[in-house]
C-alpha atoms as a PDB file:
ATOM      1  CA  UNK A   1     -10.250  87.560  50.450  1.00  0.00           C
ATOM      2  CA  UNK A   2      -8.544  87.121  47.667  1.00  0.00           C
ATOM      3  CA  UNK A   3      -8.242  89.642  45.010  1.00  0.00           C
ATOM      4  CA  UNK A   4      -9.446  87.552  42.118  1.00  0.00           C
ATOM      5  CA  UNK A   5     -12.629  86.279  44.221  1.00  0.00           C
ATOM      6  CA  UNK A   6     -13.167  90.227  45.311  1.00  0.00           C
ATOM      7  CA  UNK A   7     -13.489  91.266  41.741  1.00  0.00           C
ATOM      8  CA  UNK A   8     -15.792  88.540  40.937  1.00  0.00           C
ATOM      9  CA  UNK A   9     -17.874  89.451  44.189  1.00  0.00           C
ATOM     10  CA  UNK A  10     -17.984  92.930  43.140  1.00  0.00           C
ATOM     11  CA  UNK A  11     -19.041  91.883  39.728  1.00  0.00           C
ATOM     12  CA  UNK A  12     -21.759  90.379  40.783  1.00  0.00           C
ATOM     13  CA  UNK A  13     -23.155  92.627  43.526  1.00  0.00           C
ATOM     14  CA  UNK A  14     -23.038  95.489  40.010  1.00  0.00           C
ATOM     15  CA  UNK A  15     -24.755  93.061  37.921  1.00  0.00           C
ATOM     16  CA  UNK A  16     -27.203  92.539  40.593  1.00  0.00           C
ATOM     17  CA  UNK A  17     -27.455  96.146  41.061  1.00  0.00           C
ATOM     18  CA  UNK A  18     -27.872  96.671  37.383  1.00  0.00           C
ATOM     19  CA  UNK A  19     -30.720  93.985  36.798  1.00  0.00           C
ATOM     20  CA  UNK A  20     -32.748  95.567  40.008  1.00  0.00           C
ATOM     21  CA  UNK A  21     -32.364  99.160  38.177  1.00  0.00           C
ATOM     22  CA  UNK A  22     -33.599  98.529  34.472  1.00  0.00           C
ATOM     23  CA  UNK A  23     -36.650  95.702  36.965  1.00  0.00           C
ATOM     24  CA  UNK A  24     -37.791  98.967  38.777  1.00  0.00           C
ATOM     25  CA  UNK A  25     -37.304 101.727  35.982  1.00  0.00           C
ATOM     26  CA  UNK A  26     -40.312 103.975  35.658  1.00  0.00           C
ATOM     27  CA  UNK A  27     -42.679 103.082  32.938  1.00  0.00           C
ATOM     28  CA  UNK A  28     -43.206 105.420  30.101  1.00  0.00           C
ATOM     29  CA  UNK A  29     -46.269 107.558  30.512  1.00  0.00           C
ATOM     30  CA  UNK A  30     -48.627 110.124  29.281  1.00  0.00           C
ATOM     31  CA  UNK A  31     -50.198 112.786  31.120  1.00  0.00           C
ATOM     32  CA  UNK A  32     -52.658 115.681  29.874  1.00  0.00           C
ATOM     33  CA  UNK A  33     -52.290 118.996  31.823  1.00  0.00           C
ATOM     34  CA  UNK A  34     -54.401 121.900  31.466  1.00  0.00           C
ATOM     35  CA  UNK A  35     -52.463 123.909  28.438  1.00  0.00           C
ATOM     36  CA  UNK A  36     -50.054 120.413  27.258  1.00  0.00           C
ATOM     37  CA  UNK A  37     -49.472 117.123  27.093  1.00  0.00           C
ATOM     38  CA  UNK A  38     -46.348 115.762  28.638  1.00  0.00           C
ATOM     39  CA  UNK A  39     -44.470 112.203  28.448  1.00  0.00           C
ATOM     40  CA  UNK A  40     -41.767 111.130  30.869  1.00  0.00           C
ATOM     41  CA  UNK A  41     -39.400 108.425  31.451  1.00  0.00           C
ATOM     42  CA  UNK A  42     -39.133 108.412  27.353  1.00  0.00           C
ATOM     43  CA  UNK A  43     -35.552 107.477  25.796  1.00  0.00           C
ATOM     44  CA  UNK A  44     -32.944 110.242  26.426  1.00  0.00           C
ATOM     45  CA  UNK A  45     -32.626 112.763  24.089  1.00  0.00           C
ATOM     46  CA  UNK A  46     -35.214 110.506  21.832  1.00  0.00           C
ATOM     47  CA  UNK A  47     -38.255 111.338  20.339  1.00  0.00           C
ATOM     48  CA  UNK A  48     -42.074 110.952  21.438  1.00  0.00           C
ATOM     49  CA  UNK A  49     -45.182 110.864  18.688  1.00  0.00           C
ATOM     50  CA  UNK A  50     -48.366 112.561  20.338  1.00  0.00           C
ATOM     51  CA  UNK A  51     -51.041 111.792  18.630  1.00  0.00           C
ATOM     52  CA  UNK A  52     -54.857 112.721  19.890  1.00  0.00           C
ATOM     53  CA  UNK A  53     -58.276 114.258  18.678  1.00  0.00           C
ATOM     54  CA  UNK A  54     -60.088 116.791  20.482  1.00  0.00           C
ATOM     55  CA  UNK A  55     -63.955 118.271  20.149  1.00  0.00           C
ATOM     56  CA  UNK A  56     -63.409 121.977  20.903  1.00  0.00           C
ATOM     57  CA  UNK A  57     -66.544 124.016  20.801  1.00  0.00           C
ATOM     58  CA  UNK A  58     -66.502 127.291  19.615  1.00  0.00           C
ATOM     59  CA  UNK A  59     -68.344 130.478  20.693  1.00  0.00           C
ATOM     60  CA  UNK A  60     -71.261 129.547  18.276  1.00  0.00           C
ATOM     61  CA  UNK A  61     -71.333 126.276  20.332  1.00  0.00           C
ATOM     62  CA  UNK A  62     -70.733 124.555  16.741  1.00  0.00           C
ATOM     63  CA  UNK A  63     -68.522 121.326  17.448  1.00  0.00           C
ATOM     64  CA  UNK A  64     -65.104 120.893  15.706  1.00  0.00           C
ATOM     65  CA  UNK A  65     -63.533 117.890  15.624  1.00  0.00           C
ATOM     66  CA  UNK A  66     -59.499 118.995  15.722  1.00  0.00           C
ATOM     67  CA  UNK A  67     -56.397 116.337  15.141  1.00  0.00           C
ATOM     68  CA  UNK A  68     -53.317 116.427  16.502  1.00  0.00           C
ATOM     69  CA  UNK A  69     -50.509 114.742  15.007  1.00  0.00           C
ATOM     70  CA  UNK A  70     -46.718 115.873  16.213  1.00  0.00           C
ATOM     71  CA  UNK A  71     -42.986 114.567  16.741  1.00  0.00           C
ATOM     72  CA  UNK A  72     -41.137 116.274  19.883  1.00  0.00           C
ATOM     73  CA  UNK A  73     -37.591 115.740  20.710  1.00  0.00           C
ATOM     74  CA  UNK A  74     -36.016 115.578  24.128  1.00  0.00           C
ATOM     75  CA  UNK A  75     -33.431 117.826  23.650  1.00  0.00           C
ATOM     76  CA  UNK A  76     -31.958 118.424  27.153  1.00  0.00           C
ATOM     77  CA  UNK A  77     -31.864 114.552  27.593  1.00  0.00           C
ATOM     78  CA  UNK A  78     -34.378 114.302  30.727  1.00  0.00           C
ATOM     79  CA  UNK A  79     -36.445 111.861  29.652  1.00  0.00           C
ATOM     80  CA  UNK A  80     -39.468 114.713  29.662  1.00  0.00           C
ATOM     81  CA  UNK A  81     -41.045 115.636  26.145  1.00  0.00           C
ATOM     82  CA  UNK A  82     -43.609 118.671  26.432  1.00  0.00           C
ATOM     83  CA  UNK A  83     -46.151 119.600  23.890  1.00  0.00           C
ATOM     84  CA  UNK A  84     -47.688 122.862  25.057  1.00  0.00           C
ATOM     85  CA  UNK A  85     -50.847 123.917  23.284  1.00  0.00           C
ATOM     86  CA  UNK A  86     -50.856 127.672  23.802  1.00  0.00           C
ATOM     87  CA  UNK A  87     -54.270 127.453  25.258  1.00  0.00           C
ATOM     88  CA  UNK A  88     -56.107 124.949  26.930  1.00  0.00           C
ATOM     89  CA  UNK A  89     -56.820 121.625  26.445  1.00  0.00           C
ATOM     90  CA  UNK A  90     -60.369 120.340  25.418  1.00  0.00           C
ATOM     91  CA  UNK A  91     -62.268 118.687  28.234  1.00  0.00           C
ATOM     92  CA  UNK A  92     -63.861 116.248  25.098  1.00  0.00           C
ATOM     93  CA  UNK A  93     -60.281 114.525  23.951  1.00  0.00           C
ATOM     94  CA  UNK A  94     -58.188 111.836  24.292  1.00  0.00           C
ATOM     95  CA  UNK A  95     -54.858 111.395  23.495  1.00  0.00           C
ATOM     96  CA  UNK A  96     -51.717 108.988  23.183  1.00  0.00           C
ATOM     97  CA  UNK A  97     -47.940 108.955  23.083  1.00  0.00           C
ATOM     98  CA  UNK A  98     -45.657 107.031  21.569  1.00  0.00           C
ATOM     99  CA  UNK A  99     -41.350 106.709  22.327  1.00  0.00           C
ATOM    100  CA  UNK A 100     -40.263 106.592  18.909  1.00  0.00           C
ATOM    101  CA  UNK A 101     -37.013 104.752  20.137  1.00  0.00           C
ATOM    102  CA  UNK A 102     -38.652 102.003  22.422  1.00  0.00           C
ATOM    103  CA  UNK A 103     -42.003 101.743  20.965  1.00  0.00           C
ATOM    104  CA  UNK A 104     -43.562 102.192  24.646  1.00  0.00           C
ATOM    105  CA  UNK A 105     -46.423 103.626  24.565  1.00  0.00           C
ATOM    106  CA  UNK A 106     -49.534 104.889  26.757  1.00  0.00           C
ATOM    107  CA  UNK A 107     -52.965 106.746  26.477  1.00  0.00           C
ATOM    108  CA  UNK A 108     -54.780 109.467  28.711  1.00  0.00           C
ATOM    109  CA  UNK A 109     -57.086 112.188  29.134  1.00  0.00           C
ATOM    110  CA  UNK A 110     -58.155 115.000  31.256  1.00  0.00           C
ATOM    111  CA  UNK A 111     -58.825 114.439  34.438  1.00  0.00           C
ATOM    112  CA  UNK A 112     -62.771 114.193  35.112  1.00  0.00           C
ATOM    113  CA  UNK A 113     -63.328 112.936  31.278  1.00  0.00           C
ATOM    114  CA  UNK A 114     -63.325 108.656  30.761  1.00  0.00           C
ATOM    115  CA  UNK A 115     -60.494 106.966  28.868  1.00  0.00           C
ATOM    116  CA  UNK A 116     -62.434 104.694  26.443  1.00  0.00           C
ATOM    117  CA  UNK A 117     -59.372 102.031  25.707  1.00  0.00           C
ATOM    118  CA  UNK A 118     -61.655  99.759  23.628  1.00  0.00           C
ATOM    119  CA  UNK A 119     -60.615  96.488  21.381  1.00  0.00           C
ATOM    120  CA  UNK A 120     -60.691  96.502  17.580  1.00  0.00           C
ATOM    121  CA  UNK A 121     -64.632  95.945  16.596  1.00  0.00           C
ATOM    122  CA  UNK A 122     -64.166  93.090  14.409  1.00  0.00           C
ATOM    123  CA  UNK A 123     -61.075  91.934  12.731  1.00  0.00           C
ATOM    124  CA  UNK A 124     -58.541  94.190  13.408  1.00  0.00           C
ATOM    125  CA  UNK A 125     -54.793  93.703  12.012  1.00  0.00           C
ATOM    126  CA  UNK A 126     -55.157  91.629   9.844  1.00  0.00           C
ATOM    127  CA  UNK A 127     -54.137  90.338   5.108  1.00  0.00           C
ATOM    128  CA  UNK A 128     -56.216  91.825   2.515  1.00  0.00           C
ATOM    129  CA  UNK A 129     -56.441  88.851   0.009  1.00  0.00           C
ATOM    130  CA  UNK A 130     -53.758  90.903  -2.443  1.00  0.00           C
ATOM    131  CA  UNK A 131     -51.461  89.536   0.640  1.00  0.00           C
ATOM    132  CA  UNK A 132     -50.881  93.606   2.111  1.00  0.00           C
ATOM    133  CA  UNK A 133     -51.464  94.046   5.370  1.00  0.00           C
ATOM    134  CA  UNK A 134     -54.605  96.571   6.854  1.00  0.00           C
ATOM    135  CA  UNK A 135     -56.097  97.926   9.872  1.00  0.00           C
ATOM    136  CA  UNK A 136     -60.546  96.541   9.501  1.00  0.00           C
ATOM    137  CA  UNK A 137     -62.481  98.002  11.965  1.00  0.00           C
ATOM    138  CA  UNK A 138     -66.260  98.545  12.340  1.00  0.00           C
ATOM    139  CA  UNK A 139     -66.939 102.072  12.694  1.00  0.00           C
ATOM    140  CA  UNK A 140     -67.623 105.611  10.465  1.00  0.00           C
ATOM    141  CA  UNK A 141     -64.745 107.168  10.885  1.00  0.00           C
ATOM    142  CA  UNK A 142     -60.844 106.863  12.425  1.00  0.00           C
ATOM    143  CA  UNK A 143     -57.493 108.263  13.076  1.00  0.00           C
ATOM    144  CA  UNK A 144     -54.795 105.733  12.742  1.00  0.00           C
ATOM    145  CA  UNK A 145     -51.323 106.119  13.169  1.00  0.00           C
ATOM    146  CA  UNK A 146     -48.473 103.354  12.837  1.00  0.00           C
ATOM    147  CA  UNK A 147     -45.006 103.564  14.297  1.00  0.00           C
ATOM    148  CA  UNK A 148     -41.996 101.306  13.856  1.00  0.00           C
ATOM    149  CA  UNK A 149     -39.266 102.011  16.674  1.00  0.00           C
ATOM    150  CA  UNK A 150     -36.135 102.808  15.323  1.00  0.00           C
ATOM    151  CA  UNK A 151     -37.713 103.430  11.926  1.00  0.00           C
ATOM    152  CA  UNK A 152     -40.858 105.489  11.122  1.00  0.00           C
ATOM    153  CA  UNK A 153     -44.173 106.911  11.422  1.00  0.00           C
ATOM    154  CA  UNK A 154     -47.117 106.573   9.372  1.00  0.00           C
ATOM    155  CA  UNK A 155     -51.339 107.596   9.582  1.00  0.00           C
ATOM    156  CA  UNK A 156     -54.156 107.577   7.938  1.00  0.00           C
ATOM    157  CA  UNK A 157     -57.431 108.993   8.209  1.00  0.00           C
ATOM    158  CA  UNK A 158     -61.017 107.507   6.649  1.00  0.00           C
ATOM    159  CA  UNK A 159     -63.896 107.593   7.013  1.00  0.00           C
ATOM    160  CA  UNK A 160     -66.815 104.888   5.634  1.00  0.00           C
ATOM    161  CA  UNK A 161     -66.792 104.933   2.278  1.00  0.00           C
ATOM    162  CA  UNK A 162     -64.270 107.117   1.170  1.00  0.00           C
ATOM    163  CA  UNK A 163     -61.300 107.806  -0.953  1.00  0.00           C
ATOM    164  CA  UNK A 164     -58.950 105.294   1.765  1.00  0.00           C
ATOM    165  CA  UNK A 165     -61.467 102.870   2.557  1.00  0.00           C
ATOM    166  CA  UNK A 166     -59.911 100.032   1.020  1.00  0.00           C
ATOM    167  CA  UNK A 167     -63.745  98.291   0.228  1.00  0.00           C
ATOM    168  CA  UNK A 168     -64.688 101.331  -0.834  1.00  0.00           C
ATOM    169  CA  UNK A 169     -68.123 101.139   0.298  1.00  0.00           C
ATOM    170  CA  UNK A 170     -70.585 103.223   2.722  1.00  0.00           C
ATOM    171  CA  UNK A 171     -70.993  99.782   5.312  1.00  0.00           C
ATOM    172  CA  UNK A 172     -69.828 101.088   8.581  1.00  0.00           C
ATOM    173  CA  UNK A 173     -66.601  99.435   8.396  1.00  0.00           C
ATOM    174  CA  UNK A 174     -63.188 100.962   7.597  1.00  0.00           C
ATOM    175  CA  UNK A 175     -60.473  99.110   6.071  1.00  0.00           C
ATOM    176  CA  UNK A 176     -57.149 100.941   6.171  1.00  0.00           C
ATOM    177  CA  UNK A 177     -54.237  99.627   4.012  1.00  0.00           C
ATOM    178  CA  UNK A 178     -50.436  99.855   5.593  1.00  0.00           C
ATOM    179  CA  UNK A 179     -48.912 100.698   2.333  1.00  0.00           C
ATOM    180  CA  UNK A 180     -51.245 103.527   1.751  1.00  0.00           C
ATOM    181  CA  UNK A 181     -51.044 105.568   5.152  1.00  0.00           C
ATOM    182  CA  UNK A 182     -48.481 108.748   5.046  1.00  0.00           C
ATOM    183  CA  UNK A 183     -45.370 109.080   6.577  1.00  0.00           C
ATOM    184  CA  UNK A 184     -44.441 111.702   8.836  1.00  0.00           C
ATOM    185  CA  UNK A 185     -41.395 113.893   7.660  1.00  0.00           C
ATOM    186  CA  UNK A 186     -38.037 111.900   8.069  1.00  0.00           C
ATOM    187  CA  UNK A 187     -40.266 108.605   7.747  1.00  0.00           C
ATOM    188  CA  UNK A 188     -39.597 106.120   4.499  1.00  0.00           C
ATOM    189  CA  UNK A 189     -42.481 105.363   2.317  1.00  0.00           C
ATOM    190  CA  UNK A 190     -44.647 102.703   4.379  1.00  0.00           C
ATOM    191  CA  UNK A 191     -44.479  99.018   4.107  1.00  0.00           C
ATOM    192  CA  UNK A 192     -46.383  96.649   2.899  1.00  0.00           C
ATOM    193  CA  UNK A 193     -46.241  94.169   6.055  1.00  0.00           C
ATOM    194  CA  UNK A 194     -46.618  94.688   9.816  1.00  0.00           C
ATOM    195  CA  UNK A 195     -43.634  93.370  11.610  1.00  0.00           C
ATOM    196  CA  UNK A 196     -43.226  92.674  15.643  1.00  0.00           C
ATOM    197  CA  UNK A 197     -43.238  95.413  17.734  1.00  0.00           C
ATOM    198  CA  UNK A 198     -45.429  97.900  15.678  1.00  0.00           C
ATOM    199  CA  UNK A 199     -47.180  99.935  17.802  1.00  0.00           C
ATOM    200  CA  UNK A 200     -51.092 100.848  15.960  1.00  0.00           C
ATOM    201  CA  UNK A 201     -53.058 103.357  17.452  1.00  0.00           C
ATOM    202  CA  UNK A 202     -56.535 104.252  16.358  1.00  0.00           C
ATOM    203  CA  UNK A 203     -58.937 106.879  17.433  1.00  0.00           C
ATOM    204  CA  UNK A 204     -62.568 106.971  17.081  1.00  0.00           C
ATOM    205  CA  UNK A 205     -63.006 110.892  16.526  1.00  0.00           C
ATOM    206  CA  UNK A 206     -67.014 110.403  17.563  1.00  0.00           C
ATOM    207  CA  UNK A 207     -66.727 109.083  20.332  1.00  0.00           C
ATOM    208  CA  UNK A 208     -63.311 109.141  21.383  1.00  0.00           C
ATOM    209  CA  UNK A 209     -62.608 105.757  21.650  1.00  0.00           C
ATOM    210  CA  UNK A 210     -59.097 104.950  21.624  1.00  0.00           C
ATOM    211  CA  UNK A 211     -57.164 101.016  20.785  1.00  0.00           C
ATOM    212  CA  UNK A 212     -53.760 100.370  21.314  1.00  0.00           C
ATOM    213  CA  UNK A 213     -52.182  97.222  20.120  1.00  0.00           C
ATOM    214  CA  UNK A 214     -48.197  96.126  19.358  1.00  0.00           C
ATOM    215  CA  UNK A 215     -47.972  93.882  16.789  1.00  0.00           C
ATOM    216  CA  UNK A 216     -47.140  90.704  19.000  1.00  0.00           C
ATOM    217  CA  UNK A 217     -45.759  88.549  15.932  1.00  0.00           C
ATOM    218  CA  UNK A 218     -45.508  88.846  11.516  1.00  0.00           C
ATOM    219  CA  UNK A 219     -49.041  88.477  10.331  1.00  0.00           C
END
């Protein structure tokens, strides 16, 4: 054979090779252990956003509704991002990462307690007449976190009726604007549009119902 049609040959048996490797790359995932939460397959020495509510109950059996909200870095570049909790973790949560580099995301919880992945009630993403974008979803009271790959984090929490509510009245629906949520450190101030690829999370601290959505297209 030739030595120009061996090069080619091997070219093409690498780009083959290639194509085969990123088709049967491990998704990114999210598992909850007893003390942590860990994500694998995430961007190399990247970053992962956990994000998660838990209903600990404390030795006067009085229920407390606890947030988490936390960046890890994969420092050592294996693809593995830990967040230990120095104690274990609530039967009664649910949690979510997301790869701050790829946007990937995924959701879990203890073994032996349901992951409620549930729609938006109502709405959803969606304009406010003022033309900013918002999060409307029927329900008391949410977590909500937004992350742009590449660029930044931002959440919000409301309940019905309250200070963030965008319409500001007690009617069992929340309306959370983009433009008011708070960034995360090393985040810029939030937009005022969605754009592709957003990933929104929100988390029904009640009754730990959890919706995932990337923003498909510009709303």
């Amino acid at each position: 054979m030739r030595s120009r049609e061996l090069k080619q040959v091997l070219c093409a048996i690498a780009l083959a090779a290639g194509t085969a490797s990123a088709a049967g790359a491990d998704p990114f995932r999210l598992a909850v252990e007893a003390e942590n939460l860990e994500a694998t397959h995430a961007t190399a020495r990247g970053q992962v956003v956990f994000f998660g509510v838990a209903r600990e109950i404390d030795p006067d059996d009085v229920v407390n509704v606890v947030p988490r909200l936390e960046i890890r870095t994969d420092d050592d570049g294996d693809g593995r991002v830990d967040l230990p909790f120095g104690g274990p973790v609530a039967l009664r949560s649910a949690w979510a990462a997301v790869d701050l580099a790829s946007g990937d995301f995924d959701a879990a919880t203890l073994p032996g307690f349901p992951l409620k992945k549930v729609n938006f009630r109502g709405r959803g993403l969606g304009k406010r007449p003022d033309g900013r974008d918002s999060v409307l979803d029927e329900r008391g009271i949410a977590e909500i976190l937004v992350v742009r790959p590449g660029v930044g984090v931002w959440s919000l929490r409301l309940g019905d009726g309250g200070p963030d509510d965008e319409d500001g009245t007690a009617n069992g629906r929340l309306e959370a604007a983009l433009d008011r949520m708070t960034p995360l450190p090393g985040s810029p101030a939030p937009p005022e549009s969605f754009q592709k690829d957003d990933v929104v999370l929100l988390i029904d601290p009640n009754l730990l119902e959890i919706t995932l959505v990337k923003v498909p297209n510009p709303l």
